[in-house]
Structure formats: structure tokens, C-alpha cells
N, C-alpha and C. Protein backbone atom coordinates (compact mmCIF):
# COMPACT_ATOMS: atom_id res chain seq x y z
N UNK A 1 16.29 14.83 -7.62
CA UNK A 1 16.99 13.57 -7.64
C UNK A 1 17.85 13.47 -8.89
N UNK A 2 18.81 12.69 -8.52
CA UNK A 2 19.81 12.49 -9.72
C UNK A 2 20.06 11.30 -9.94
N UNK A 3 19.52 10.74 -11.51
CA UNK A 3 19.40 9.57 -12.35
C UNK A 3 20.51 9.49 -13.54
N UNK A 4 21.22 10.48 -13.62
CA UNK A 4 21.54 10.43 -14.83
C UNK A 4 22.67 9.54 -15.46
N UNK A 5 23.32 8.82 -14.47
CA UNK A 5 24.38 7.70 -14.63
C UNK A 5 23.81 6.36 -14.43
N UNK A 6 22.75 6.35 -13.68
CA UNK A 6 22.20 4.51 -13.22
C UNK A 6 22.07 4.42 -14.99
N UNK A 7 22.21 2.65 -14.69
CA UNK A 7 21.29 2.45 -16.03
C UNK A 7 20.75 1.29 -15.08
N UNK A 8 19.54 1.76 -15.28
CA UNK A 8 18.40 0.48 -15.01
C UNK A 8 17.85 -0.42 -15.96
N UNK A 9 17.72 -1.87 -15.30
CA UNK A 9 17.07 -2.58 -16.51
C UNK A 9 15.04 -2.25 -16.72
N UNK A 10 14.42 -2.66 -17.51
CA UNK A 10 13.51 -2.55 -17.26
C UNK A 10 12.14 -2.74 -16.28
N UNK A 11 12.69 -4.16 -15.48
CA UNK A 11 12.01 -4.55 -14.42
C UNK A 11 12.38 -3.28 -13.18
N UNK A 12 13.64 -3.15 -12.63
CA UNK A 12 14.04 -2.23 -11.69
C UNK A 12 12.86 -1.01 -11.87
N UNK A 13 13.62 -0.22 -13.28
CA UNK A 13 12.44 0.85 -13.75
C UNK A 13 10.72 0.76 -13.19
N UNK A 14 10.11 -0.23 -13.96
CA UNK A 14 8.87 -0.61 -13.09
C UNK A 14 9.01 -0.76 -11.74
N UNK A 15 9.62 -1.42 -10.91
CA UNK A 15 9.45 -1.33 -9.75
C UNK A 15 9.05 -0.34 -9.41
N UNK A 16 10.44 0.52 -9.45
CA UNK A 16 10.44 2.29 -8.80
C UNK A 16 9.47 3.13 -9.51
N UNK A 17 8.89 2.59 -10.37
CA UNK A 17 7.77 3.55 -10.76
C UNK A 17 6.59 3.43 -9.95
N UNK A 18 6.17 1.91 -10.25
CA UNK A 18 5.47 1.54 -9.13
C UNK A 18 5.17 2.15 -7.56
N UNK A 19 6.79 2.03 -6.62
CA UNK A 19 7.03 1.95 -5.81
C UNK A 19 6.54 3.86 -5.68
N UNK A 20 7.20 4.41 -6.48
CA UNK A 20 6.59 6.13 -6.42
C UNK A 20 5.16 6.31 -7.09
N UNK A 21 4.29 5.65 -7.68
CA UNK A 21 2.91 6.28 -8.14
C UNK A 21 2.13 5.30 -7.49
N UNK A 22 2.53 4.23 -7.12
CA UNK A 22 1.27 3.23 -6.55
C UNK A 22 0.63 3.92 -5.37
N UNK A 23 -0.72 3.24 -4.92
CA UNK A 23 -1.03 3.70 -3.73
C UNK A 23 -0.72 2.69 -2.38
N UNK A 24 -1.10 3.22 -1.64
CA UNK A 24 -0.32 2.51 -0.33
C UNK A 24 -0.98 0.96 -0.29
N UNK A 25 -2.19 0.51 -0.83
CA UNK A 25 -2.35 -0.73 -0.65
C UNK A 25 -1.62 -1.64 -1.69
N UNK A 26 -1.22 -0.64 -2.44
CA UNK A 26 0.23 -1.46 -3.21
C UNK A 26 1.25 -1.90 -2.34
N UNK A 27 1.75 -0.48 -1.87
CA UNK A 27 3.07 -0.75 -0.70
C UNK A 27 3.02 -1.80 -0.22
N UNK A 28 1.80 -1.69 0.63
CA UNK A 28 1.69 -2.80 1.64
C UNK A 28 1.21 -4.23 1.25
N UNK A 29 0.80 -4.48 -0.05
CA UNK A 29 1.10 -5.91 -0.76
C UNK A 29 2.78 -6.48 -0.99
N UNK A 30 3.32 -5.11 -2.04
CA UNK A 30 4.72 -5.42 -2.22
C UNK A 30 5.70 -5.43 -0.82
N UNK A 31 5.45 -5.07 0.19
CA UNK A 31 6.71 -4.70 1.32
C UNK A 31 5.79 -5.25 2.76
N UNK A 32 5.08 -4.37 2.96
CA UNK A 32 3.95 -4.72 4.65
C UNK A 32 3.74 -5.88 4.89
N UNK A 33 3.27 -6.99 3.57
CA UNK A 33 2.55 -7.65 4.09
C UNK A 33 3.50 -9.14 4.71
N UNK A 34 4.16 -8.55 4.28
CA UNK A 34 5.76 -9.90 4.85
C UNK A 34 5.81 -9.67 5.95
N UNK A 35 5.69 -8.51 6.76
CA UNK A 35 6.11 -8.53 7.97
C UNK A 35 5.19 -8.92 8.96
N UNK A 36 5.96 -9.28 9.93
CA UNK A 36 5.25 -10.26 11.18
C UNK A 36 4.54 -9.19 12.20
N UNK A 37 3.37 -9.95 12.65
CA UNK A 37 1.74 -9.28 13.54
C UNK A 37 2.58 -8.08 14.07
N UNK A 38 3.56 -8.44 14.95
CA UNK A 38 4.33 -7.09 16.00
C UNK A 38 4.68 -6.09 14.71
N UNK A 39 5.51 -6.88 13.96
CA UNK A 39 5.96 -5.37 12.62
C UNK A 39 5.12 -4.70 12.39
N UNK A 40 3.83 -5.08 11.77
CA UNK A 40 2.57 -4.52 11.53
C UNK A 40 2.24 -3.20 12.35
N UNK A 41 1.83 -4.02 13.47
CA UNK A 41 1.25 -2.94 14.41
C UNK A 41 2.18 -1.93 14.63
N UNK A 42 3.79 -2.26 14.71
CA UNK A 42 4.49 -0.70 15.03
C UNK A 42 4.73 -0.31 13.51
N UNK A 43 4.50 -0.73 12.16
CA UNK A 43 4.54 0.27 10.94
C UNK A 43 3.53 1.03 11.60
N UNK A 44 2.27 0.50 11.41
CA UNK A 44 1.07 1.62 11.52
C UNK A 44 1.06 2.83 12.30
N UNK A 45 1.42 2.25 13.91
CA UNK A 45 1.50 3.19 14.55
C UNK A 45 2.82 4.40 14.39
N UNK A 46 4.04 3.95 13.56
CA UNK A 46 4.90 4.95 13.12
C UNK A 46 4.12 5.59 11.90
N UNK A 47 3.09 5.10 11.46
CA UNK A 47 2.62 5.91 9.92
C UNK A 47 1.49 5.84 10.10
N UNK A 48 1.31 6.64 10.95
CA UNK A 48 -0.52 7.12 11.12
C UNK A 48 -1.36 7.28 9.82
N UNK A 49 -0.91 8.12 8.87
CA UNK A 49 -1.69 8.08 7.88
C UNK A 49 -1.59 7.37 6.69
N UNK A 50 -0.91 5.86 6.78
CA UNK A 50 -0.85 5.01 6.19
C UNK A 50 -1.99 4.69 5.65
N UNK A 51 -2.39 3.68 4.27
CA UNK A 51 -3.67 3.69 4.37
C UNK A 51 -4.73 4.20 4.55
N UNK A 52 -5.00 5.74 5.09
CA UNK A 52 -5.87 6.34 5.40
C UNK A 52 -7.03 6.59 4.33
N UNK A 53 -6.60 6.14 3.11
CA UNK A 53 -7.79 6.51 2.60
C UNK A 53 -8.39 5.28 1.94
N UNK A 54 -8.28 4.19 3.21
CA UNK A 54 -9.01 2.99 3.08
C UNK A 54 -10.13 2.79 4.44
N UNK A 55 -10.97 2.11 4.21
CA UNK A 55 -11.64 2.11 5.48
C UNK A 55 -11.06 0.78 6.42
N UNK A 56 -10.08 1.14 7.12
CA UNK A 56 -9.51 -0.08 7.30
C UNK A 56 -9.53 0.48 9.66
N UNK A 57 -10.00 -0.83 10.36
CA UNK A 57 -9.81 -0.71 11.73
C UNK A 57 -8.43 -0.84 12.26
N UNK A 58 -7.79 -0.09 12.53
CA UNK A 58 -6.14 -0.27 13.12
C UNK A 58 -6.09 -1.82 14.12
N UNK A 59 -7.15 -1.99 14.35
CA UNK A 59 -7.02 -2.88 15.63
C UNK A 59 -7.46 -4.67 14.72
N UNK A 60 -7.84 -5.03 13.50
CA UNK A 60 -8.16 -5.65 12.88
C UNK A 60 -7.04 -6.06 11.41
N UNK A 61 -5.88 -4.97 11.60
CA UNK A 61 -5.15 -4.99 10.72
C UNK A 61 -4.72 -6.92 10.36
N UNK A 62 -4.59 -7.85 10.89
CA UNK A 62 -4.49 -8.85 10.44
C UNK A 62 -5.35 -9.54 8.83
N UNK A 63 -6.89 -8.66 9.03
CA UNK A 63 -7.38 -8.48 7.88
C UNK A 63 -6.73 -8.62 6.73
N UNK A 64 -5.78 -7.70 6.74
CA UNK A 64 -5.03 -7.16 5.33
C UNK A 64 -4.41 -8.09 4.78
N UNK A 65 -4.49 -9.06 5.91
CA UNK A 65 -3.49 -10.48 4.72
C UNK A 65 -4.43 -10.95 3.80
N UNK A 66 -5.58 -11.23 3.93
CA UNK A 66 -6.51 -11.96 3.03
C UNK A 66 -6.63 -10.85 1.60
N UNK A 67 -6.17 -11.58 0.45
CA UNK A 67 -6.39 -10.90 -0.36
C UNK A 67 -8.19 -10.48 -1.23
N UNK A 68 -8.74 -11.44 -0.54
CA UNK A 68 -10.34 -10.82 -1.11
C UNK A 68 -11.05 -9.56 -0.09
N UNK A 69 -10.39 -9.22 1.03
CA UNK A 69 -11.02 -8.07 1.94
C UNK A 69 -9.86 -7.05 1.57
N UNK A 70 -8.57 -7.16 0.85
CA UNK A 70 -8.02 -5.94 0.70
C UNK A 70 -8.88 -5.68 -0.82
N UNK A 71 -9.17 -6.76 -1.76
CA UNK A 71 -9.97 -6.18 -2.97
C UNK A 71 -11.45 -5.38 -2.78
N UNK A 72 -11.90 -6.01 -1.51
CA UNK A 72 -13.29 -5.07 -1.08
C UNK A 72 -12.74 -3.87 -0.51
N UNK A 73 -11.77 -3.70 0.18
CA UNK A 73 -11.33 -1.94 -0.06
C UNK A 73 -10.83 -1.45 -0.74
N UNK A 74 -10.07 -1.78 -2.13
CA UNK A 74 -10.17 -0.90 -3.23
C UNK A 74 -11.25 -1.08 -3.70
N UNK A 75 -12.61 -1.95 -3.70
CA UNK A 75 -13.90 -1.63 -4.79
C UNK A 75 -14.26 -0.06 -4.00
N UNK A 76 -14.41 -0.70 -2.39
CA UNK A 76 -15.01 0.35 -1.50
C UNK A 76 -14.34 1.96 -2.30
N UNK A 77 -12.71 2.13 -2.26
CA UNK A 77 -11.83 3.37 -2.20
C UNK A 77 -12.46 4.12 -3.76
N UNK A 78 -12.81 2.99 -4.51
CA UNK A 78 -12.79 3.29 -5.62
C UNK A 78 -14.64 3.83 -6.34
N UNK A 79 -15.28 3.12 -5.45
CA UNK A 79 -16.90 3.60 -5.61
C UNK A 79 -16.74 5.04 -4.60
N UNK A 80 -15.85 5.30 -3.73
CA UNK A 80 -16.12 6.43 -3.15
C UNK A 80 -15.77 7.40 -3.85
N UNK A 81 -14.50 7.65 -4.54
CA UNK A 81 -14.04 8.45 -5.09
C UNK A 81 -14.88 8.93 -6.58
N UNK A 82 -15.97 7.78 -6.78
CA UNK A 82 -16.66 8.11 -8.11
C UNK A 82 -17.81 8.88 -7.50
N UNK A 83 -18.14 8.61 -6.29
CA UNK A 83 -19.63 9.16 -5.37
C UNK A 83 -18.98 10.42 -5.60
N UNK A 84 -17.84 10.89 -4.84
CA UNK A 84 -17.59 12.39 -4.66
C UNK A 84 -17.07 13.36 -6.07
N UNK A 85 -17.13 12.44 -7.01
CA UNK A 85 -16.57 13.37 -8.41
C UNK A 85 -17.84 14.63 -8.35
């Protein structure tokens, strides 16, 4: 990629940093979660492995709006990944 003429302010910068190192339950706070029940269901089904390394039911995705059951799957993502160190 080629950066070498933008000048970004500092917020932009964060964004796109964000937007490239976050994990997908970032994405889908910052961008997914605006979109309406039908959007939903055809992101997912165009991005099968969206989310995948959440324990999340494709068919329950309305879930994801409540922000205290998307924090119980990062505790969940995050006690797993310490189980398997």
C-alpha cells in the first residue's frame, strides 16, 4: 500500500489502525451493528467466517446488539485463549 502523500489527522490514523488490528467484534460494533435484521443476516451469510472465533449462534445474531452479551463473548474469547496457552 501506498501512504506516502495522505496526511492524516490523528483521529483518521486511529481509526484505520483500529479498523486493520481490531478484532471482528470491533468491526461489528464500529460498522455491523447499524445495519438493519435483513443486512445482518446477508453480512454473515456473505462472511462465513466472520466472528468465528466467538461462540456466537448464526440464527440468534440479534443478540449482538445488546452490549452486555457481546462483553460475555469477549470474557468467554478471552478465558479461552488463556485455557489453550
Amino acid at each position: 500500500m501506498y501512504f506516502g502523500n495522505m496526511k492524516w489527522t490523528k483521529d483518521q490514523w486511529e481509526r484505520f489502525e483500529k479498523f486493520i488490528l481490531g478484532d471482528d467484534m470491533d468491526f461489528y460494533e464500529e460498522y455491523t451493528i447499524h445495519l438493519t435484521d435483513e443486512e445482518q443476516v446477508k453480512f454473515f451469510a456473505e462472511n462465513p467466517d466472520f466472528l468465528s472465533g466467538y461462540p456466537i449462534d448464526r440464527n440468534k445474531i440479534k443478540l449482538l446488539r445488546d452490549p452486555i452479551y457481546r462483553g460475555l463473548l469477549r470474557k468467554i474469547k478471552r478465558y479461552e485463549e488463556r485455557k489453550n496457552k
